[in-house]
PDB file of N, CA and C in Angstrom:
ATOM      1  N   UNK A   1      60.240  81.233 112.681  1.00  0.00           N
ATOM      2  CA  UNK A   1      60.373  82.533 113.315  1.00  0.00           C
ATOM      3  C   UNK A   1      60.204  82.352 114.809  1.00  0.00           C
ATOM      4  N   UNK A   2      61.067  82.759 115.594  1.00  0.00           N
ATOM      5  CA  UNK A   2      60.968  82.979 117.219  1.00  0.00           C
ATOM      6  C   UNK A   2      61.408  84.274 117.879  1.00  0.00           C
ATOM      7  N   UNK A   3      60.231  84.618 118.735  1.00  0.00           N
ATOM      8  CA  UNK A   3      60.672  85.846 119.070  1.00  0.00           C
ATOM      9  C   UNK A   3      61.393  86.151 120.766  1.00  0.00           C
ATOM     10  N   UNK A   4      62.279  86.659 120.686  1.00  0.00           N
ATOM     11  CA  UNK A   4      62.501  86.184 122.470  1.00  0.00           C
ATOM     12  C   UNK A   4      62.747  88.122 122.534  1.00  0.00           C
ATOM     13  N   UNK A   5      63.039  88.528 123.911  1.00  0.00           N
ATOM     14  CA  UNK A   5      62.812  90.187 124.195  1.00  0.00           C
ATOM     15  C   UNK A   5      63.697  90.974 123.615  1.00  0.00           C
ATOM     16  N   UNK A   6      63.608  91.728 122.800  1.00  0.00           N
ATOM     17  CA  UNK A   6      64.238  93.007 121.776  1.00  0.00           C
ATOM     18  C   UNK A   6      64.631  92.424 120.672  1.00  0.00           C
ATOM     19  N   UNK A   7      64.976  91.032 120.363  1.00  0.00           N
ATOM     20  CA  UNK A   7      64.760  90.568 119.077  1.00  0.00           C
ATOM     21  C   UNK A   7      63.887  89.649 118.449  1.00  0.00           C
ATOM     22  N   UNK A   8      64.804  89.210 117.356  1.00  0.00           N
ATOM     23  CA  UNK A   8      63.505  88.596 116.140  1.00  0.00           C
ATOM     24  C   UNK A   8      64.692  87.765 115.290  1.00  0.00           C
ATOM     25  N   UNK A   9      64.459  86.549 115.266  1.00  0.00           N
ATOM     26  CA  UNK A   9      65.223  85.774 114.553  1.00  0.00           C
ATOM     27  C   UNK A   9      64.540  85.147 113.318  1.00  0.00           C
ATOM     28  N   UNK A  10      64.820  84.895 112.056  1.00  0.00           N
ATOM     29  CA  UNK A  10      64.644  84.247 111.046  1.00  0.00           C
ATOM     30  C   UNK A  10      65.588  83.846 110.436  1.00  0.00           C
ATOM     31  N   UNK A  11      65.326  82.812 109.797  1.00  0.00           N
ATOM     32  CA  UNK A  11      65.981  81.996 109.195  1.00  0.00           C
ATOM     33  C   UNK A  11      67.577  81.456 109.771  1.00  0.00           C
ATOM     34  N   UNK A  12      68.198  81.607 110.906  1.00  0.00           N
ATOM     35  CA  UNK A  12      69.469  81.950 111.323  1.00  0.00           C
ATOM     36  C   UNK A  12      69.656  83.369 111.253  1.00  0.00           C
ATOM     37  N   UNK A  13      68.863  84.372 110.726  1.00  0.00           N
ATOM     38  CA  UNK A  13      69.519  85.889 110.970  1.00  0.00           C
ATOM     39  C   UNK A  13      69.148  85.959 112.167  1.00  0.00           C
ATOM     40  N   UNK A  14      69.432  86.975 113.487  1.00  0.00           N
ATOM     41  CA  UNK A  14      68.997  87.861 114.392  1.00  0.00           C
ATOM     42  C   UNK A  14      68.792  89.706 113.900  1.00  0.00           C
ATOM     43  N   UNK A  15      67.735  89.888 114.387  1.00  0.00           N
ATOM     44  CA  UNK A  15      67.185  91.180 114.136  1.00  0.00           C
ATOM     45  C   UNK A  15      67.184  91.868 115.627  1.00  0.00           C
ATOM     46  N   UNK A  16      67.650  92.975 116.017  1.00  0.00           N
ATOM     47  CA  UNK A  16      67.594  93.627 116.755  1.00  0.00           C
ATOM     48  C   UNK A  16      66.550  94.838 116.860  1.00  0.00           C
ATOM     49  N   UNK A  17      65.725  94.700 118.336  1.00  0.00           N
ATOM     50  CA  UNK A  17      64.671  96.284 117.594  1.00  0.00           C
ATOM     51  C   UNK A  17      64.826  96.996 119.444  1.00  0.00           C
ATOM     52  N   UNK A  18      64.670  97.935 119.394  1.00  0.00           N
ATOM     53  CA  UNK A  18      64.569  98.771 120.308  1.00  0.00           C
ATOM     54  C   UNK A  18      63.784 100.089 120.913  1.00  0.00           C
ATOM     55  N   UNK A  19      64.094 100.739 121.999  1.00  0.00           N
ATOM     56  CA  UNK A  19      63.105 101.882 121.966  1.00  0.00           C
ATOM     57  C   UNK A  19      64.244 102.594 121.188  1.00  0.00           C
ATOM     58  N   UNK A  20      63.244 104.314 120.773  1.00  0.00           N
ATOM     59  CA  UNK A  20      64.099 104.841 120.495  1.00  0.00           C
ATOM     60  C   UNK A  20      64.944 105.608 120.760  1.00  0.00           C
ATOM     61  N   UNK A  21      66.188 105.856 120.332  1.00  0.00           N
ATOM     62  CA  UNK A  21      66.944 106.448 121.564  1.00  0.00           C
ATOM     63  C   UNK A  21      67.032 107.742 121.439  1.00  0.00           C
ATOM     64  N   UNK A  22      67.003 108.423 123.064  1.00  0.00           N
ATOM     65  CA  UNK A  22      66.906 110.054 123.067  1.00  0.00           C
ATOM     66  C   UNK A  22      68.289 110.474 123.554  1.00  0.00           C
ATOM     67  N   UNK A  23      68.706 111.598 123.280  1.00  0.00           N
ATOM     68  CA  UNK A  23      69.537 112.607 124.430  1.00  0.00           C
ATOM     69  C   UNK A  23      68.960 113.401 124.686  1.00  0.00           C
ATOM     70  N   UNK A  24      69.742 113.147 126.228  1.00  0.00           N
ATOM     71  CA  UNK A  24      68.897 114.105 126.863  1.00  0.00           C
ATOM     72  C   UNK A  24      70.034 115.573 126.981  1.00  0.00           C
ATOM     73  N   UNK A  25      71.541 115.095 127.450  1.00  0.00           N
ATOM     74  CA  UNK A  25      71.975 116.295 127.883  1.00  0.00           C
ATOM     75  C   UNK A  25      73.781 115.417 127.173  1.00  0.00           C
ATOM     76  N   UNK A  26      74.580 116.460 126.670  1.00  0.00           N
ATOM     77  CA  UNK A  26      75.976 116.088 126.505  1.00  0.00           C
ATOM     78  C   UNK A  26      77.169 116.699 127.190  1.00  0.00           C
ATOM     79  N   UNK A  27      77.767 116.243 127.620  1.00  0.00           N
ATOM     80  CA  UNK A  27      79.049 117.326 128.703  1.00  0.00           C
ATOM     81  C   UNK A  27      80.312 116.571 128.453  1.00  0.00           C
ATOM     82  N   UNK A  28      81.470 117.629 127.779  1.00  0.00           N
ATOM     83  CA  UNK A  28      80.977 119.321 127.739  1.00  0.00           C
ATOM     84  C   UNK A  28      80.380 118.973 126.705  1.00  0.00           C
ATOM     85  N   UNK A  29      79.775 120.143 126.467  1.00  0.00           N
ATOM     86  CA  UNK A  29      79.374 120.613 124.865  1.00  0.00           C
ATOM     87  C   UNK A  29      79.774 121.350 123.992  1.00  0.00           C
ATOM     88  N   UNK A  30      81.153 121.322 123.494  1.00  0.00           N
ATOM     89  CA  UNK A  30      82.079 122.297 123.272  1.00  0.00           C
ATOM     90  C   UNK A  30      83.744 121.408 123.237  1.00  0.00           C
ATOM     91  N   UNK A  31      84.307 121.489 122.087  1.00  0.00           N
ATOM     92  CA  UNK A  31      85.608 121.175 122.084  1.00  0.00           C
ATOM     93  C   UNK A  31      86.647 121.800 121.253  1.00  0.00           C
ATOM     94  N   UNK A  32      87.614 121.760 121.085  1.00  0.00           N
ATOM     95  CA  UNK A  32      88.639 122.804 120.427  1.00  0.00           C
ATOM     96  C   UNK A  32      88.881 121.562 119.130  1.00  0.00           C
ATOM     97  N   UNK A  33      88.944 122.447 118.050  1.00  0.00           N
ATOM     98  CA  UNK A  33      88.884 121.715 116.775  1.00  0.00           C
ATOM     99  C   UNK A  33      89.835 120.746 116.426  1.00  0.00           C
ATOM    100  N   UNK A  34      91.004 121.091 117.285  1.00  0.00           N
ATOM    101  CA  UNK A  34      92.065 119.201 116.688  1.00  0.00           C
ATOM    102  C   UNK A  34      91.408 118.211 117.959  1.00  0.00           C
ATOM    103  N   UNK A  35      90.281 117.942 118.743  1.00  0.00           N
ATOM    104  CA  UNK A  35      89.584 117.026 119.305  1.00  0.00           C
ATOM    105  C   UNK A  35      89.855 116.218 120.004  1.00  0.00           C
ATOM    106  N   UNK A  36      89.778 115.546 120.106  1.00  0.00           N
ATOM    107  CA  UNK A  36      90.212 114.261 121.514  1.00  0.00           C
ATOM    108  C   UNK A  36      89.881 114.268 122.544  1.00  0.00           C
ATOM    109  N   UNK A  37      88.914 114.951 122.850  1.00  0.00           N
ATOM    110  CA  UNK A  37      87.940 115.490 124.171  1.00  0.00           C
ATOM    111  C   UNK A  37      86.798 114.535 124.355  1.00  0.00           C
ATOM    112  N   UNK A  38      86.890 113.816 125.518  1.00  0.00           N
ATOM    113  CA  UNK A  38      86.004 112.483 126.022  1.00  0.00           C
ATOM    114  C   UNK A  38      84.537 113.263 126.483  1.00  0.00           C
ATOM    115  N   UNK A  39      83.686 112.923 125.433  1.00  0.00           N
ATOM    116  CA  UNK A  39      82.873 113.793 126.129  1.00  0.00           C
ATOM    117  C   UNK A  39      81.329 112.291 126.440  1.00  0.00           C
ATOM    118  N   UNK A  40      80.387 112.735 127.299  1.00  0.00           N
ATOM    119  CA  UNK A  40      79.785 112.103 127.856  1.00  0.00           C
ATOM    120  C   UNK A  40      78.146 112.442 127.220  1.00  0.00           C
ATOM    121  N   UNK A  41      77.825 111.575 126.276  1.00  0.00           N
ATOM    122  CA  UNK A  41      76.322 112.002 126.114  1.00  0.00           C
ATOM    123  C   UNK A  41      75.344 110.839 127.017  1.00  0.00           C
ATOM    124  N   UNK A  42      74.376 111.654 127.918  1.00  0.00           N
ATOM    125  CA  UNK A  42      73.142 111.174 128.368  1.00  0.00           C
ATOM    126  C   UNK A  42      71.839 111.032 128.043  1.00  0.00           C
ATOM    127  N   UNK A  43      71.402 109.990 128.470  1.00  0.00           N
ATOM    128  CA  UNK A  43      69.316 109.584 127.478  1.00  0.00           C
ATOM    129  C   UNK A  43      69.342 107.937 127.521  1.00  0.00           C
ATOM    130  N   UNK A  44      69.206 107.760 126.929  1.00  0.00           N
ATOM    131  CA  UNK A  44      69.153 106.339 126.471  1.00  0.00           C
ATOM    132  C   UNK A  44      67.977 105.742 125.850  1.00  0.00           C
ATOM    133  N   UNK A  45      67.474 104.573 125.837  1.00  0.00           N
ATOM    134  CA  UNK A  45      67.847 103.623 126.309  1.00  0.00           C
ATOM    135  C   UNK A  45      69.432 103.124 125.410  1.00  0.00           C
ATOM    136  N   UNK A  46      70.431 103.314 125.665  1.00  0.00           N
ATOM    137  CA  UNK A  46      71.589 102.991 124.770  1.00  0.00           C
ATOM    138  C   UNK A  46      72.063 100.710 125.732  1.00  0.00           C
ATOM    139  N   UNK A  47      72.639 100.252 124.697  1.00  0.00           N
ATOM    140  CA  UNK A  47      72.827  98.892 124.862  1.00  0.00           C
ATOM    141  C   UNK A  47      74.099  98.565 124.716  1.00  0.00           C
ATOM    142  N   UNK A  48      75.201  97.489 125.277  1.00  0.00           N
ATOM    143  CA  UNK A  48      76.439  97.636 124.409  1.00  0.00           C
ATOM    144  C   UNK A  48      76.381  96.882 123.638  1.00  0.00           C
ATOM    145  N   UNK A  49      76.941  97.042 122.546  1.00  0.00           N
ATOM    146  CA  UNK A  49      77.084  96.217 121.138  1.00  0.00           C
ATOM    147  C   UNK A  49      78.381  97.201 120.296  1.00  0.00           C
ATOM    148  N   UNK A  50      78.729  96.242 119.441  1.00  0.00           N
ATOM    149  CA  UNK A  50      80.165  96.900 118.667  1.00  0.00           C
ATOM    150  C   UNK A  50      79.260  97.609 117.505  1.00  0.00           C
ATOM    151  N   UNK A  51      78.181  97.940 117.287  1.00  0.00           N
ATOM    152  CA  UNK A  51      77.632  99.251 116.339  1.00  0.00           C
ATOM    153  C   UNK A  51      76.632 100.464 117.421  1.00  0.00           C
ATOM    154  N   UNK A  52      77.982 100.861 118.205  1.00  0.00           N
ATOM    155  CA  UNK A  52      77.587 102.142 119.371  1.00  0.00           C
ATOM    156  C   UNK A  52      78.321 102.946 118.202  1.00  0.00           C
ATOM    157  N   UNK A  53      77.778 103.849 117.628  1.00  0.00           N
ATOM    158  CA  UNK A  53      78.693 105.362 117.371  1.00  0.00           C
ATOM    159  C   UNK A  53      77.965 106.667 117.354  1.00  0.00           C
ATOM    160  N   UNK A  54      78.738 107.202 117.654  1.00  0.00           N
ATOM    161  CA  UNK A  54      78.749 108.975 117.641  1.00  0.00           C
ATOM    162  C   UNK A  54      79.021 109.691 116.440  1.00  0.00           C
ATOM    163  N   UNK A  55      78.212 110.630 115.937  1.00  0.00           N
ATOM    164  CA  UNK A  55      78.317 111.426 114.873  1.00  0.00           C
ATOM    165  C   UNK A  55      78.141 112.707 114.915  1.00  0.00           C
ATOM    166  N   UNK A  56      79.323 113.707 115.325  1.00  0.00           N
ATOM    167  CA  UNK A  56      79.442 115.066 115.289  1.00  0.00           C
ATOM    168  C   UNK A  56      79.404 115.977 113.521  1.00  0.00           C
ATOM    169  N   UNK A  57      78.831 116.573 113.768  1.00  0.00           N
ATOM    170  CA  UNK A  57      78.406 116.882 111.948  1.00  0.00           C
ATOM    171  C   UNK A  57      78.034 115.941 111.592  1.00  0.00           C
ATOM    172  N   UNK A  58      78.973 115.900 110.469  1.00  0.00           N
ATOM    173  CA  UNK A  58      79.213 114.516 109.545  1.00  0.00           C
ATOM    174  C   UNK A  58      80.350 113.799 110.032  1.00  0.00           C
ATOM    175  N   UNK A  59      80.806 113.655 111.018  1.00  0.00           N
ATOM    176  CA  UNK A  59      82.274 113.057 111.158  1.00  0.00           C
ATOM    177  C   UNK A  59      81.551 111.581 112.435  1.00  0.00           C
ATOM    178  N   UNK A  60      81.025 110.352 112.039  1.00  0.00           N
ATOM    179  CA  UNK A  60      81.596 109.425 112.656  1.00  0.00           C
ATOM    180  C   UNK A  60      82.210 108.781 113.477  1.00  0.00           C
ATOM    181  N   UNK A  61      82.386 108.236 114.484  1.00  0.00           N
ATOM    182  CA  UNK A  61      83.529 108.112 115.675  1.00  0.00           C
ATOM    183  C   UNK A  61      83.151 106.763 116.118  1.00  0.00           C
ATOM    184  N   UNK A  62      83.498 105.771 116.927  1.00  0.00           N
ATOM    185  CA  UNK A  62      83.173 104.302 117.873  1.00  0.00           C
ATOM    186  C   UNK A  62      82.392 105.323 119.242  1.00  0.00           C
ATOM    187  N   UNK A  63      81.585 104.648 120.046  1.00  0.00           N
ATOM    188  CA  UNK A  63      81.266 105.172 120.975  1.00  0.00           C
ATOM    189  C   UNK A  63      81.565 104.156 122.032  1.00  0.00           C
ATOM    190  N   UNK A  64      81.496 104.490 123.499  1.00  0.00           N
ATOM    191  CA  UNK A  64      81.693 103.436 124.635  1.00  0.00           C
ATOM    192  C   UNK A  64      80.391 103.887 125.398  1.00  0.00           C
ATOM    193  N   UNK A  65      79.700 102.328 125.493  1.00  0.00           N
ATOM    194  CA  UNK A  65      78.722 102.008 126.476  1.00  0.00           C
ATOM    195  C   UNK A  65      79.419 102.255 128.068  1.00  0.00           C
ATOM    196  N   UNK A  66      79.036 102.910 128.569  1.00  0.00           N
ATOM    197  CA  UNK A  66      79.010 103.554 129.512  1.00  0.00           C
ATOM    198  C   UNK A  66      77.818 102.419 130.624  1.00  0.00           C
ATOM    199  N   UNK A  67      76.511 102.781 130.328  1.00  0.00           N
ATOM    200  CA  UNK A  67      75.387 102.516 131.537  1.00  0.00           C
ATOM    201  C   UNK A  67      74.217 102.720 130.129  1.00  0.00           C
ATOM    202  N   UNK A  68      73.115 101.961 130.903  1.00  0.00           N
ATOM    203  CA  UNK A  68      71.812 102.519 129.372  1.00  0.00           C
ATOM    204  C   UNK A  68      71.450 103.608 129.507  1.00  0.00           C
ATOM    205  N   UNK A  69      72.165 104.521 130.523  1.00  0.00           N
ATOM    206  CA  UNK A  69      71.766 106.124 130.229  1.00  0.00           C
ATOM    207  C   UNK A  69      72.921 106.707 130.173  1.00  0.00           C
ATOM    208  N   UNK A  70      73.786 105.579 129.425  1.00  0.00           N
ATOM    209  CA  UNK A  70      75.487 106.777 129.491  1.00  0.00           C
ATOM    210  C   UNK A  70      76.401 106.593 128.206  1.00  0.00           C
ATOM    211  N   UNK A  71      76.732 107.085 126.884  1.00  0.00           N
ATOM    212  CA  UNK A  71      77.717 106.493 126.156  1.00  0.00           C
ATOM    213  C   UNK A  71      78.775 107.676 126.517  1.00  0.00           C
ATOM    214  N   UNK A  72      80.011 107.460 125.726  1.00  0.00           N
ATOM    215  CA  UNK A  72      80.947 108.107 125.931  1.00  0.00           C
ATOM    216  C   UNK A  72      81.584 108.213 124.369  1.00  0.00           C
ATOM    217  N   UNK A  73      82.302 109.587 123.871  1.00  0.00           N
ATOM    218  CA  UNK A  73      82.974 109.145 122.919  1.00  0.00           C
ATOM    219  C   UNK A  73      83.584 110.526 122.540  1.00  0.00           C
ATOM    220  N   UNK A  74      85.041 110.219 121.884  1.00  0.00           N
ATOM    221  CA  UNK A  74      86.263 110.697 122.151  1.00  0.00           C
ATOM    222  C   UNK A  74      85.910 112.337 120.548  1.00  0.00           C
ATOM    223  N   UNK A  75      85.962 113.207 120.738  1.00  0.00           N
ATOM    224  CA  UNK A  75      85.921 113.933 119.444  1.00  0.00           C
ATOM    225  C   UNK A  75      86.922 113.893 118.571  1.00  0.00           C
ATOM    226  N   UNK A  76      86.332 114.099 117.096  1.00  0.00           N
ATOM    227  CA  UNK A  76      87.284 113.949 116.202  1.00  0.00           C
ATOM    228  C   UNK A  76      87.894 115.554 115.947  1.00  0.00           C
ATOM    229  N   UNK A  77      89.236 115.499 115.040  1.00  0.00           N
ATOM    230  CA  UNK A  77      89.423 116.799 114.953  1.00  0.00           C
ATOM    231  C   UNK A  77      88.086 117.641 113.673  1.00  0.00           C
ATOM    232  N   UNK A  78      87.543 118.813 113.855  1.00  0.00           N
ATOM    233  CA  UNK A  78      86.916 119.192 112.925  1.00  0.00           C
ATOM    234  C   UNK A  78      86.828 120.663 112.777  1.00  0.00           C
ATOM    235  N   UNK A  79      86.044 121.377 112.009  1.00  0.00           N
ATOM    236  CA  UNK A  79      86.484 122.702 111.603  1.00  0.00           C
ATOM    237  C   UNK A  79      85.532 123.190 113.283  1.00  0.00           C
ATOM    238  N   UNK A  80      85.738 124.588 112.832  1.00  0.00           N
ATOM    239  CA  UNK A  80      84.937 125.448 114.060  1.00  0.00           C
ATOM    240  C   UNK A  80      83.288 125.352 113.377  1.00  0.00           C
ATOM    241  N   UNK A  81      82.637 125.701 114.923  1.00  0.00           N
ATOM    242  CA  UNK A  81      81.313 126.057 114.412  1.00  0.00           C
ATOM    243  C   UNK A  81      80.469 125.044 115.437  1.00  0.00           C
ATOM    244  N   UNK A  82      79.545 125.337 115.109  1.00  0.00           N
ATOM    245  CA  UNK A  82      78.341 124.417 115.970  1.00  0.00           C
ATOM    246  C   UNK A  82      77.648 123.478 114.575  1.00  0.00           C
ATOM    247  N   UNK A  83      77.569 121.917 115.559  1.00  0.00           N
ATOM    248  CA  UNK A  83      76.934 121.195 114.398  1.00  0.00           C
ATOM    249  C   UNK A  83      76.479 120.180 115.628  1.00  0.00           C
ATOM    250  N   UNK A  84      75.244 119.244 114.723  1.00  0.00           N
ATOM    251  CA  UNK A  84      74.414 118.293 115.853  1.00  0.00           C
ATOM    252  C   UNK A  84      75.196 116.959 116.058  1.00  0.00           C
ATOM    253  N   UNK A  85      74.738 116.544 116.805  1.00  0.00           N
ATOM    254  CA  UNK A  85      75.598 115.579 117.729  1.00  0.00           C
ATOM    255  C   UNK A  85      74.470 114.279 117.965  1.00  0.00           C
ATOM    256  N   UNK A  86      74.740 113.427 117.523  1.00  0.00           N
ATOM    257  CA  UNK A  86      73.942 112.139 117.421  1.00  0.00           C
ATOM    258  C   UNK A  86      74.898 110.747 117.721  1.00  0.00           C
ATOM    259  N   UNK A  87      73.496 109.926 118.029  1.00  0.00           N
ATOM    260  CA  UNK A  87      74.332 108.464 118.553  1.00  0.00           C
ATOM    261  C   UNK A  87      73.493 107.239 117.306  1.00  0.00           C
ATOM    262  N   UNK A  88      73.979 106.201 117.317  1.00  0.00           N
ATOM    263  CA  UNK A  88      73.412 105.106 116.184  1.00  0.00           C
ATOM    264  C   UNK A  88      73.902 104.015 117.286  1.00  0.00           C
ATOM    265  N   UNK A  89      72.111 103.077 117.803  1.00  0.00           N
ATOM    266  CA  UNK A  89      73.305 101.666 118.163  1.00  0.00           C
ATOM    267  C   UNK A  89      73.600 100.584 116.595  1.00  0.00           C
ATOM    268  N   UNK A  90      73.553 101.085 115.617  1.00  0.00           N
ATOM    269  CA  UNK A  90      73.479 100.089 114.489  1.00  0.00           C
ATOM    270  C   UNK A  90      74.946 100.851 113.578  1.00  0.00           C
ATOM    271  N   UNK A  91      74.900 101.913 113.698  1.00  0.00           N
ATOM    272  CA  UNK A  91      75.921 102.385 112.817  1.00  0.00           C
ATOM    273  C   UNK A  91      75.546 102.737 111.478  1.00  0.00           C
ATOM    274  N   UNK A  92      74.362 102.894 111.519  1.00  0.00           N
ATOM    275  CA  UNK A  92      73.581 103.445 110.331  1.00  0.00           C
ATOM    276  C   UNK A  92      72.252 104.135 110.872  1.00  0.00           C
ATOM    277  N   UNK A  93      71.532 103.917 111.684  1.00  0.00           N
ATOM    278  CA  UNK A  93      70.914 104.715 111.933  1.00  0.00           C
ATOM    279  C   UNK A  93      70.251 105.647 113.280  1.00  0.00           C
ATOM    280  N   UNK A  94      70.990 107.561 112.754  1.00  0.00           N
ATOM    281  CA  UNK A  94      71.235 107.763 114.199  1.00  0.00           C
ATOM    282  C   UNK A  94      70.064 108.827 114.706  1.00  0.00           C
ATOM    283  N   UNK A  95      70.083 108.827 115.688  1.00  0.00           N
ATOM    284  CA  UNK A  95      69.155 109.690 116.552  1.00  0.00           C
ATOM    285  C   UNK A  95      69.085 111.022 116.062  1.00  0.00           C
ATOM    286  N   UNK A  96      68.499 111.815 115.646  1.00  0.00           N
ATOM    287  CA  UNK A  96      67.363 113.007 115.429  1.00  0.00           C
ATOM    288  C   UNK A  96      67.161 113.995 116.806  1.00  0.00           C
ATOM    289  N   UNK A  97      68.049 114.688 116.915  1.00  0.00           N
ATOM    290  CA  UNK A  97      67.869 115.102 118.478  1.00  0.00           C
ATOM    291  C   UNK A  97      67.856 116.215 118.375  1.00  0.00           C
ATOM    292  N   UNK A  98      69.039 117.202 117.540  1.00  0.00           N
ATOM    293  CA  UNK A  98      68.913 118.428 117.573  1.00  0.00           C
ATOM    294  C   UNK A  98      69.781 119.235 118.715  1.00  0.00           C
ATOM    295  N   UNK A  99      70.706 118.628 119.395  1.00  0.00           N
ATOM    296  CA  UNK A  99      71.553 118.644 120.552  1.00  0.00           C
ATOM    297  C   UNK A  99      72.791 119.457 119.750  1.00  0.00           C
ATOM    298  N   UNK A 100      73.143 120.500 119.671  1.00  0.00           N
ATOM    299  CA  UNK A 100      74.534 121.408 118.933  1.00  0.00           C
ATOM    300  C   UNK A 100      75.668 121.010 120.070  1.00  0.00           C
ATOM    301  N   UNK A 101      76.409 120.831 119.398  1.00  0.00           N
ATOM    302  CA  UNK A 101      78.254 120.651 119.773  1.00  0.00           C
ATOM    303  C   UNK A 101      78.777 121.570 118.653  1.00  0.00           C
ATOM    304  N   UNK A 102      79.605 121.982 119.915  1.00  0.00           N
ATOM    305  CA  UNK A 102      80.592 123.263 119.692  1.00  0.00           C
ATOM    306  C   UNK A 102      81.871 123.226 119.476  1.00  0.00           C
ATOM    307  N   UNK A 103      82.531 123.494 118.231  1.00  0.00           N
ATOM    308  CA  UNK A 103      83.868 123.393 118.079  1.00  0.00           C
ATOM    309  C   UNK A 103      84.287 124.554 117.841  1.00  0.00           C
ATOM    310  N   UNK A 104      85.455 124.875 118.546  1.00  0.00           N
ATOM    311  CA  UNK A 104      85.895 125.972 118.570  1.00  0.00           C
ATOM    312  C   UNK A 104      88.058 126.304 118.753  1.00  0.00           C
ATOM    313  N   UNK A 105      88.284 127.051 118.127  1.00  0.00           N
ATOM    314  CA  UNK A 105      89.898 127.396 118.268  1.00  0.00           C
ATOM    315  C   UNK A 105      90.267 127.441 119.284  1.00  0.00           C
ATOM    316  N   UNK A 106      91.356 126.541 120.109  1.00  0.00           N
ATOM    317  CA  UNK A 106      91.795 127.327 121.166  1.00  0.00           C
ATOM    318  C   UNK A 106      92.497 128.573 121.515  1.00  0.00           C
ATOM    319  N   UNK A 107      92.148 129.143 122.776  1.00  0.00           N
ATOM    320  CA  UNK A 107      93.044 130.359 122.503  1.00  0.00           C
ATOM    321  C   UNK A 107      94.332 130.183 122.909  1.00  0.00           C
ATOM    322  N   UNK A 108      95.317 130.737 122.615  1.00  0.00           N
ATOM    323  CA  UNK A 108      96.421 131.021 123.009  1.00  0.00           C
ATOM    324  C   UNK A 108      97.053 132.360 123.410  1.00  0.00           C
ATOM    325  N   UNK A 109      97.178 131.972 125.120  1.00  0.00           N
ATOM    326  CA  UNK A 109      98.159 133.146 125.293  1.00  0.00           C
ATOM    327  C   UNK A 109      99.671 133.390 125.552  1.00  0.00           C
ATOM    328  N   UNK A 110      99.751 134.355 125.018  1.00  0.00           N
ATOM    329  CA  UNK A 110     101.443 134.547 124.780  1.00  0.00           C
ATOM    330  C   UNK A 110     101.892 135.969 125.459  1.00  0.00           C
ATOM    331  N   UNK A 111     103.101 136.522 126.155  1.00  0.00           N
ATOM    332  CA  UNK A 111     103.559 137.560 126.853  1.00  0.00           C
ATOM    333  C   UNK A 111     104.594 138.224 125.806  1.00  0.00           C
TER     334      UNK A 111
END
């Protein structure tokens, strides 16, 4: 066993451990339900690694390391309504924050 800073190796595995991660603030907070809206969540401590994701409701997404107080990540399409908005650097287990994202219809105007 050797331990060097944020991990833990055995046997040939590497173990990753970290603080835990907060948000603090997401912008916007609010997207129109077919999605694709780059939105920016802040807090951290976030790290880059290929298990960054974002989870609006229940819907899943890749996230982009940004800065350790910045990810980024693109919305999926989903129904209307407000639901919480969380990050995972493992891809299984995500932050507890309590932060609502807003999906909503766009309007359309017509003459």
């Amino acid at each position: 066993v050797s331990t060097l800073e944020g991990s833990l190796q055995t046997r040939g595995e590497l173990f990753r451990y970290h603080k835990e991660i907060k948000i603090s603030s997401v912008y916007p907070a609010s997207s129109p339900v077919a999605g694709n809206v780059s939105v920016d969540i802040f807090g951290g401590p976030f790290f880059s690694n290929e298990g960054l994701f974002c989870m609006f409701g229940d819907i899943v997404v890749p996230g982009s390391f940004l800065s350790p107080r910045q990810v980024n990540c693109i919305t999926p399409p989903h129904g209307p309504g407000s639901y919480s908005i969380e990050i995972s650097q493992n891809g299984q287990d995500f932050t507890k924050s309590g932060r609502v994202f807003r999906f909503y219809h766009a309007c359309i105007v017509s003459r």
